[in-house]
Protein backbone atom coordinates (compact mmCIF):
# COMPACT_ATOMS: atom_id res chain seq x y z
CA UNK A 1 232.85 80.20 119.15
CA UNK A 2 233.39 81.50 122.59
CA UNK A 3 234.73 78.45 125.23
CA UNK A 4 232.23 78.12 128.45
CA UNK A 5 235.69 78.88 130.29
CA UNK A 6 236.33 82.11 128.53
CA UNK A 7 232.77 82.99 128.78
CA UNK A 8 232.68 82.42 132.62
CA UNK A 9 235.74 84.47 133.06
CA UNK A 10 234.18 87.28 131.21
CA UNK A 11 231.15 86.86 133.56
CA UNK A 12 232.81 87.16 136.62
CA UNK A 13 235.28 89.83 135.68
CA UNK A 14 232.44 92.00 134.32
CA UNK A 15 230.72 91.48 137.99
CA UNK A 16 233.54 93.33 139.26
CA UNK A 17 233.57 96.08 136.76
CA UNK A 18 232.55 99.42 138.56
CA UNK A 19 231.71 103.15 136.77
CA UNK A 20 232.00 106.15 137.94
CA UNK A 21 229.33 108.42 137.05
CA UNK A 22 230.33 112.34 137.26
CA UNK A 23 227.33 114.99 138.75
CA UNK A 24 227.36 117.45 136.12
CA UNK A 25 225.81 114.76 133.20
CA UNK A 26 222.49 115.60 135.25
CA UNK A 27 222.47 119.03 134.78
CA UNK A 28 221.21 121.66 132.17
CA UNK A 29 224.05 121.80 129.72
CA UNK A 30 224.61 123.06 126.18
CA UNK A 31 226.79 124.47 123.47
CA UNK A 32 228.94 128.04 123.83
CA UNK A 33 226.01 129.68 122.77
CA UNK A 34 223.19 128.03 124.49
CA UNK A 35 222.14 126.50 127.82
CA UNK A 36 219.14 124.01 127.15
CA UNK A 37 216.92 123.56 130.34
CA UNK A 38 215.31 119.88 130.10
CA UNK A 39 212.15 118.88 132.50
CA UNK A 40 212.71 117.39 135.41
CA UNK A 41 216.29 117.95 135.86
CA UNK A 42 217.95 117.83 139.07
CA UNK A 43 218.37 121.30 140.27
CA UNK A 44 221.13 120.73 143.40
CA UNK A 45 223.38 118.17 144.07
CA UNK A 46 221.16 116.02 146.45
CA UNK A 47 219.19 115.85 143.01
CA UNK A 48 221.94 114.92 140.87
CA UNK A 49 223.17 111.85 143.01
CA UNK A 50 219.50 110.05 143.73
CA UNK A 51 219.55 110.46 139.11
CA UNK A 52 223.07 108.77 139.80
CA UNK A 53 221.78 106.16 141.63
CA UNK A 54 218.83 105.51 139.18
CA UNK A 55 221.67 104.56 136.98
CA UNK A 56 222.99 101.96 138.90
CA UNK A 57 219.69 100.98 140.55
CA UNK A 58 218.86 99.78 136.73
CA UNK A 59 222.72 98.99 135.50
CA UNK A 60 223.65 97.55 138.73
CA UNK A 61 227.63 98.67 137.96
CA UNK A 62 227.66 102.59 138.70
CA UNK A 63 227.84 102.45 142.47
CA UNK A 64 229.77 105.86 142.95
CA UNK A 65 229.13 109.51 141.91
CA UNK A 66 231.89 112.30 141.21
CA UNK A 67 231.26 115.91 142.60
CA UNK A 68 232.49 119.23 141.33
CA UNK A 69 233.23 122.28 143.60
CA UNK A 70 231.66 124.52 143.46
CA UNK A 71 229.44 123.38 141.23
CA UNK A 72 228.19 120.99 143.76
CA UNK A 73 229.08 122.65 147.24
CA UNK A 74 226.37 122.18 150.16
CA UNK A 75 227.09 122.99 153.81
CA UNK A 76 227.24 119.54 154.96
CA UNK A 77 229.13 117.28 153.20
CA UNK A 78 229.39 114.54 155.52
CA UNK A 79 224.97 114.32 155.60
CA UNK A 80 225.44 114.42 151.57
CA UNK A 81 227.65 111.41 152.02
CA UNK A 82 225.45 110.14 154.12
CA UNK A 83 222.75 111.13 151.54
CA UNK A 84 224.31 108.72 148.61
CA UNK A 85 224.64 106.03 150.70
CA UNK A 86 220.75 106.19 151.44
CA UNK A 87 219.97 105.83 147.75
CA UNK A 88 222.47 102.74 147.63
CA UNK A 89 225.99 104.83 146.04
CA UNK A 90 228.98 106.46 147.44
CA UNK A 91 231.28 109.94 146.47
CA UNK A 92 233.51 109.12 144.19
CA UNK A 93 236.62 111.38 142.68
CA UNK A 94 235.76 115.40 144.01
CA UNK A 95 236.92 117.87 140.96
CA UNK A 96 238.22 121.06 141.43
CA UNK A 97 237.42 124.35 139.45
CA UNK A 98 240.34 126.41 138.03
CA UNK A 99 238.50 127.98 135.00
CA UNK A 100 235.48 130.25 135.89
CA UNK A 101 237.25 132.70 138.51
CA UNK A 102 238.07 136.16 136.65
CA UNK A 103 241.35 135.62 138.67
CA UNK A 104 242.43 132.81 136.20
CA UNK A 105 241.66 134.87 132.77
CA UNK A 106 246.22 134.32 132.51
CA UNK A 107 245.94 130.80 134.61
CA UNK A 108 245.31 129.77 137.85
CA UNK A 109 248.16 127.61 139.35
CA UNK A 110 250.68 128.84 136.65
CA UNK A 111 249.62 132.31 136.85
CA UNK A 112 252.78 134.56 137.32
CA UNK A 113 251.08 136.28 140.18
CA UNK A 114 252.06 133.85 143.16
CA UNK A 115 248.94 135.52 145.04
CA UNK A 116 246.39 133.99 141.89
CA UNK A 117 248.73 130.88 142.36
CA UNK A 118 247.85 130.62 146.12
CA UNK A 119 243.90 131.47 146.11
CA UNK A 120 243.97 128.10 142.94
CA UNK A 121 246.13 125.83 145.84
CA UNK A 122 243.41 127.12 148.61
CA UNK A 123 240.37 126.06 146.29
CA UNK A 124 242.23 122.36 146.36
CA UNK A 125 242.70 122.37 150.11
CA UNK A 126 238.78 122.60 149.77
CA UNK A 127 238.54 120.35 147.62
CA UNK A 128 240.38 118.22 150.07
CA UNK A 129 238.07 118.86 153.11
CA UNK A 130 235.29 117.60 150.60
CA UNK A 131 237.02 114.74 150.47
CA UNK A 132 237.78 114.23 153.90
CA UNK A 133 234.07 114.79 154.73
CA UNK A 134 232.44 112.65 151.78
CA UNK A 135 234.94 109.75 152.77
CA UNK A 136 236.25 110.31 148.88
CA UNK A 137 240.17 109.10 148.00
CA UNK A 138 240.21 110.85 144.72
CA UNK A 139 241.16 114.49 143.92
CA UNK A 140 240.73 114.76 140.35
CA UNK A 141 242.44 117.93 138.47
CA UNK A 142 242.13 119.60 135.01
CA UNK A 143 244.26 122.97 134.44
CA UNK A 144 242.90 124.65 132.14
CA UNK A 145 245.80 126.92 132.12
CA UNK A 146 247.42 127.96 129.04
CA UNK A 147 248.36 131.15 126.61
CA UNK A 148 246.90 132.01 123.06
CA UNK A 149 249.75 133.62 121.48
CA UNK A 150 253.63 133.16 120.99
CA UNK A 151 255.64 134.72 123.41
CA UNK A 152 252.25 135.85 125.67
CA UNK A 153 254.47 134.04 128.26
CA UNK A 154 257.52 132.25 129.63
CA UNK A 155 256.51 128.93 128.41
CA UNK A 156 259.53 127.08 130.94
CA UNK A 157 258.66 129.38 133.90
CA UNK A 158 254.80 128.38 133.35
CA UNK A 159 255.76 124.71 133.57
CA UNK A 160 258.22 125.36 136.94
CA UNK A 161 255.38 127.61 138.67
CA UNK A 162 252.96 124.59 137.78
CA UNK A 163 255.18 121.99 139.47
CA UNK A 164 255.76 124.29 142.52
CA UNK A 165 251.71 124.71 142.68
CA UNK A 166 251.04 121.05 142.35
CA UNK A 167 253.68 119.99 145.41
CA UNK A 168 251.82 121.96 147.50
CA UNK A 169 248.57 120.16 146.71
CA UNK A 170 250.23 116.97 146.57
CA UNK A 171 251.45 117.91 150.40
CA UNK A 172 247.44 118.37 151.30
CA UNK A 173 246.53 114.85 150.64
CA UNK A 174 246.35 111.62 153.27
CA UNK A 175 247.98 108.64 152.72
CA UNK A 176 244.91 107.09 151.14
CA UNK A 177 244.12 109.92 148.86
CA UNK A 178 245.34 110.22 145.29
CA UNK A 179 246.04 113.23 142.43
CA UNK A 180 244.67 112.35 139.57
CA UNK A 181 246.19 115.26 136.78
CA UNK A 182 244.05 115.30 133.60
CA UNK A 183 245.36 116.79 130.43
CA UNK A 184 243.57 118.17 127.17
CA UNK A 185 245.49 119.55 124.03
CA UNK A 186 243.58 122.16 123.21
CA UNK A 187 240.90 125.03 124.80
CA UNK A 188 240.21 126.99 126.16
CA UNK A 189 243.94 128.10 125.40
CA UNK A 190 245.11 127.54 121.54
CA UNK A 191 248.88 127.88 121.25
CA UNK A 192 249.80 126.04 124.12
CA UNK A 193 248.00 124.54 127.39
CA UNK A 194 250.06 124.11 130.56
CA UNK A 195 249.30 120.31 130.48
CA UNK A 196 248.08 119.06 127.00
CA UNK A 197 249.27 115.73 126.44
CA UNK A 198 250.01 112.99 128.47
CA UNK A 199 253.52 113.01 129.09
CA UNK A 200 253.18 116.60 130.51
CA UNK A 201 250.95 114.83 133.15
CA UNK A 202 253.19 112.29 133.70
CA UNK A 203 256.38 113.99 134.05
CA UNK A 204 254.48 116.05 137.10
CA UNK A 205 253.42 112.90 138.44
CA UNK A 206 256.58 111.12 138.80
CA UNK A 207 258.09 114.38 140.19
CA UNK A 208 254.95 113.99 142.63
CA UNK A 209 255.43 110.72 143.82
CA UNK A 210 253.61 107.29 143.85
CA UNK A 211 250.15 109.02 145.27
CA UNK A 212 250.07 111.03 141.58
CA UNK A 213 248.49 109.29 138.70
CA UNK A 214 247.11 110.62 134.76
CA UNK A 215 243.81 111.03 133.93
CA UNK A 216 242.92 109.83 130.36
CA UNK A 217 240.13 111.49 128.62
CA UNK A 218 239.29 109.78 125.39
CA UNK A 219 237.98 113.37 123.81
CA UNK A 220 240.97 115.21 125.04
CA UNK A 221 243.43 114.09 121.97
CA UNK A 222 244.54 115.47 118.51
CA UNK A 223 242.40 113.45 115.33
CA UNK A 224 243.74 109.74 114.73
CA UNK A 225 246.08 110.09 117.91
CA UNK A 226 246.13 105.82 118.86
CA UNK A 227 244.64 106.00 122.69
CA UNK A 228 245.10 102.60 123.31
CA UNK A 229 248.97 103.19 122.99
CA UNK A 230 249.02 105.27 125.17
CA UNK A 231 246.55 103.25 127.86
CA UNK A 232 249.37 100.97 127.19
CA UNK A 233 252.25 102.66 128.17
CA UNK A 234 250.84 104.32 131.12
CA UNK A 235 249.86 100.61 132.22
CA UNK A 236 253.13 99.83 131.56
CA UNK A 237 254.46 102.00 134.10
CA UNK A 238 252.01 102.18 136.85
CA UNK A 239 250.14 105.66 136.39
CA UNK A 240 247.03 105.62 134.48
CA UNK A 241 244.74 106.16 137.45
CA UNK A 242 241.45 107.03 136.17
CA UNK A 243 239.76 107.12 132.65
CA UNK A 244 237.47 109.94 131.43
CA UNK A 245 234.97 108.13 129.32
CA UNK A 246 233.00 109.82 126.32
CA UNK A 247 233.00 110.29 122.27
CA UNK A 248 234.40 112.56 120.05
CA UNK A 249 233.82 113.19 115.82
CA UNK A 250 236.21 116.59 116.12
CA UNK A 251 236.99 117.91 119.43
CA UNK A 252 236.34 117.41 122.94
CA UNK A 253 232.23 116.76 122.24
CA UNK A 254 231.55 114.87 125.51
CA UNK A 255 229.22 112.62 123.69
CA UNK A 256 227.77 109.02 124.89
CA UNK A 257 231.16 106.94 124.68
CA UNK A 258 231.37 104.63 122.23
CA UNK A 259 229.08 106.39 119.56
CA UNK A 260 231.45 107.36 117.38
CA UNK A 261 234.09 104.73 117.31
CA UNK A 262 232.94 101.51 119.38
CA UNK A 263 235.45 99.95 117.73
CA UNK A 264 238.26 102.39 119.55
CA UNK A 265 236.22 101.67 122.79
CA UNK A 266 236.95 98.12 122.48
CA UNK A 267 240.81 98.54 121.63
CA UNK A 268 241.35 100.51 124.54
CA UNK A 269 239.39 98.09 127.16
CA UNK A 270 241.48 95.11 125.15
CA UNK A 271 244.65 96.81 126.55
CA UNK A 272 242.94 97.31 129.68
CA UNK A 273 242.37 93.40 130.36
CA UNK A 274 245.97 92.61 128.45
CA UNK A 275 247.24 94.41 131.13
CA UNK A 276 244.86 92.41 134.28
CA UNK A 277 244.07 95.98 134.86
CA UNK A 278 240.23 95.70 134.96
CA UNK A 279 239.24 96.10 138.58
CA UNK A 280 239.64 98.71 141.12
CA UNK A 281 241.81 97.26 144.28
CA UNK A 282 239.96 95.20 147.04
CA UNK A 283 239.07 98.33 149.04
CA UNK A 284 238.01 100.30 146.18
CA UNK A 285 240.45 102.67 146.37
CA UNK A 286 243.44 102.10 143.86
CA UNK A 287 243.73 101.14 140.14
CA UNK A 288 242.09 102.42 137.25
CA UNK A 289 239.08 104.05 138.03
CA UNK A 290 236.93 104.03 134.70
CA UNK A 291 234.48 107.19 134.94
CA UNK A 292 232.24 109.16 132.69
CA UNK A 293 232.52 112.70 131.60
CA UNK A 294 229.72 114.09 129.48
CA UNK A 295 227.16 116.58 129.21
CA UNK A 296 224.25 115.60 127.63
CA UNK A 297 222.90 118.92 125.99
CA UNK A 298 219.80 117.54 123.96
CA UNK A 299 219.44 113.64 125.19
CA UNK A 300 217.85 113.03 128.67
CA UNK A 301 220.13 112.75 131.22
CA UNK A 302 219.88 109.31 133.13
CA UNK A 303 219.00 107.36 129.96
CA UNK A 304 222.54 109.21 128.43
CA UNK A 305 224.18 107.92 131.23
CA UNK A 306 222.78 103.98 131.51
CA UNK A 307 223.42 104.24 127.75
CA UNK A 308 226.79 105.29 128.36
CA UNK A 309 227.24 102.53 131.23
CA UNK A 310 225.90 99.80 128.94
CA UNK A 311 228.49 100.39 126.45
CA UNK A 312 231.36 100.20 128.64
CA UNK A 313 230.13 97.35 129.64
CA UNK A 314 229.94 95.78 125.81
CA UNK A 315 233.14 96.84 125.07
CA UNK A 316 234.79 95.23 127.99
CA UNK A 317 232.89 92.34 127.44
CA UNK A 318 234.28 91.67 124.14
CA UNK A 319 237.56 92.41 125.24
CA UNK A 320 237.57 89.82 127.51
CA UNK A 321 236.10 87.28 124.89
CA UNK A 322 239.26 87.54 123.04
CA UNK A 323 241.06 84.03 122.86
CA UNK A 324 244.53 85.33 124.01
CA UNK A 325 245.97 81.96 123.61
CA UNK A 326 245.37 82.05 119.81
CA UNK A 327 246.07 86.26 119.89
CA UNK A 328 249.75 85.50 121.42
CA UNK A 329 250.39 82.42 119.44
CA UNK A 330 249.58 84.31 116.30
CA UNK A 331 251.49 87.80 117.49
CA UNK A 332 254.90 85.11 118.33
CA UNK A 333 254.24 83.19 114.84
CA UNK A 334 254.36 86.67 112.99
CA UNK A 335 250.80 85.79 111.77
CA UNK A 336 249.41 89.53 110.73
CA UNK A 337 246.22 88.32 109.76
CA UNK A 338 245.88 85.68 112.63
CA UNK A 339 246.12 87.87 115.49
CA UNK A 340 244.56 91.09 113.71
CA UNK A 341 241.29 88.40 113.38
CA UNK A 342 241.62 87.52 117.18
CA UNK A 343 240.53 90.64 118.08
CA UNK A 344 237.99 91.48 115.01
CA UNK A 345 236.28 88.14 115.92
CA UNK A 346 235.89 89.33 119.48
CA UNK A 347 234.56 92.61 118.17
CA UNK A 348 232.47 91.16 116.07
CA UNK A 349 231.01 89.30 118.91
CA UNK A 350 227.22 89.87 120.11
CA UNK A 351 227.50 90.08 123.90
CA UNK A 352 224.06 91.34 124.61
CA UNK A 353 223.26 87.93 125.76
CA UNK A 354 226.01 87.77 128.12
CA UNK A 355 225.51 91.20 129.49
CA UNK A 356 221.23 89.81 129.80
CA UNK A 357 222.67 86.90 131.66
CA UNK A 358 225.14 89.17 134.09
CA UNK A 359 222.14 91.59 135.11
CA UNK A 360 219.74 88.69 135.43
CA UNK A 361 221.84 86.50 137.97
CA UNK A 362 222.20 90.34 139.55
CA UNK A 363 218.48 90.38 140.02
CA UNK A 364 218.06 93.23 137.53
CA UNK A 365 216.34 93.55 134.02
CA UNK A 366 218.52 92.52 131.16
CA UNK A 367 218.03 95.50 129.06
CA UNK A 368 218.58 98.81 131.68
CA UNK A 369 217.57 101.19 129.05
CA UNK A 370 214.58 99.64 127.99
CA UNK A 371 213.41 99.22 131.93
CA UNK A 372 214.26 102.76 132.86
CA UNK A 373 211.97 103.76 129.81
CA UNK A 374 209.17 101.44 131.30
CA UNK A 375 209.48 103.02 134.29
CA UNK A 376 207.72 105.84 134.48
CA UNK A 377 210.40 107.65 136.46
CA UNK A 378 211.49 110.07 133.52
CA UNK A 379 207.61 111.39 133.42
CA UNK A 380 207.96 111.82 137.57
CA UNK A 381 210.52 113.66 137.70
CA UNK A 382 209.17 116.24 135.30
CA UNK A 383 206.65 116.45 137.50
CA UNK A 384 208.12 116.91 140.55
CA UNK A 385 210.63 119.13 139.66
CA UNK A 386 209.80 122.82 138.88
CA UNK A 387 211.56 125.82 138.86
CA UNK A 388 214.71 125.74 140.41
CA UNK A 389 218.24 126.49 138.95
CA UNK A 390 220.61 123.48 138.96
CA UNK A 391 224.64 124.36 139.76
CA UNK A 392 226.74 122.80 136.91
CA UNK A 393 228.50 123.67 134.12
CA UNK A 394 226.66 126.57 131.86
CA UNK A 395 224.50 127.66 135.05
């Protein structure tokens, strides 16, 4: 049985819990071989962020919105700022584009060619302006850079042209801002990506300096790899700065995270709150940022997100239902079973009630995907919006 002190705890940490919800989940999107248009999608970014803020008009947690240039370039990005704040969200991390240039076929900011090199370091001193403009602090970076064959290239002189590349975007950003480097094992290169694990990210960012910080995307790992390890150690040493959120059964599948393995979901967020790591810094700009990454090729897009939202939410919320006075007792006792069932029990836990109770003392309707569906809005929008060609990935 959960204490009322535990259970308050949970209430007001998860009050404080904030998701970031990326633009391109409210796009068309598909497979390699197929682009699936849905009705009513948003067709341009203004689009995308009022179907952000649907999400946390009904979840009440997702109060920013990540862009992607150029998938999401206007000519005014301070009135798009201004834009999200109208519907009641902000810009969150801006994401730059190193992988659909005909430049980058041999890789962008390791590319041997120091002229291909220079036009990738340009397109982050964009990226930089966005962020400038949008009143963003995150510059959020995944090189998709990499070689298919043995000997295609220097695999050393890849790794010291990618360090020299990312010192001059680390020398672009303001005091506030951060580099957030992203990694992924595998494709769109197959013997050997430029950054594919996570101590490849973090050996750049300690190079970089305290304003550099790893990205952790939960699809972007080899089968069985344990993810909450390394959450761990990257707590452990001050530079996990942002989590990509979705589900995986093979590869990187992008799916709703948490509907695969909810029970990996939960491990991760129990390191998270082990490690008081939970919430964002008072003015929302440091700490772990915990966004979503998905595409959501045959579900509808803002329920896949408030879906997504609502288990991150569950997850953390059993997490922080863990009795951690029994869990350490039983972990310094050497009691296996003991502490394995501290956690289980937690799992095992059905927070739904809690999470009704959070949202209801929020003013909101304790079951967001049920409301949304009672809206009416979904049937609106395909409506309203005809024709038109949305900018995201697979346009």
């Amino acid at each position: 049985m959960t204490s009322p002190d535990r259970r308050a705890r949970a209430l007001d940490a998860l009050r404080a819990q904030t998701i970031e919800l990326p633009s391109w989940a409210f796009g068309n999107s598909g497979t390699r071989f197929k682009v699936f248009g849905a009705p009513g999608v948003a067709r341009d970014p203004w689009e995308k962020i009022a179907d952000a803020a649907q999400v946390h008009r009904y979840t009440g947690v997702a109060p920013r919105v990540s862009l992607h240039i150029p998938w999401d370039r206007v000519e005014d990005y301070a009135a798009l700022g201004t834009f999200a704040a109208e519907q009641g969200v902000a810009i969150g991390a801006i994401n730059s584009n190193l992988f659909q240039d005909d430049e980058y076929r041999l890789g962008s900011l390791t590319h041997a060619d120091r002229a291909v090199r220079d036009r990738a370091i340009a397109h982050h001193a964009e990226c930089v302006e966005v962020m400038r403009a949008t009143g963003s602090t995150d510059l959020k970076l995944w090189l998709p850079d990499g070689t298919n064959y043995a000997g295609q290239d220097d695999l050393r002189a890849r790794q010291d042209r990618l360090a020299d590349s990312l010192q001059q975007i680390y020398a672009l950003l303001d005091p506030e801002h951060r580099l957030l480097v992203e990694y992924k094992i595998y494709e769109p290169y197959f013997y050997a990506m430029d950054i594919p694990d996570w101590g490849t990210s973090l050996v750049h960012c300690l190079a970089l300096g305290d304003q550099a910080q790893v990205v952790l995307d939960t699809g972007h790992h080899a089968p069985s790899t344990n993810i909450e390890f390394i959450v761990m150690q990257l707590l452990r040493v001050g530079r996990l700065g942002a989590f990509d959120f979705n589900s995986r059964n093979y590869g990187d599948d992008d799916l709703i995270v948490g509907a695969a393995d909810p029970f990996q979901l939960f491990r991760i967020m129990n390191e998270i709150v082990e490690a008081d790591a939970l919430g964002r810094a008072g003015d929302g700009t440091a700490g772990v940022n915990f966004m979503l990454d998905q595409c959501h090729n045959i579900e509808p897009k803002i329920p896949g997100q408030i879906r997504s939202v609502t288990n991150v939410q569950e997850a953390t919320a059993k997490a922080l239902l863990v009795d951690r006075d029994a869990l350490h007792a039983a972990q310094q006792a050497g009691d296996v079973l003991g502490a394995h069932a501290a956690l289980t029990d937690a799992f095992a836990t059905d927070v739904r009630p809690l999470l009704a109770e959070l949202r209801e003392s929020a003013g909101l309707h304790p079951d967001p995907n049920a409301a949304y569906a009672a809206s009416g809005h979904q049937d609106r929008l395909a409506a309203d919006r005809v024709g038109g060609t949305q900018a995201s990935w697979g346009a």
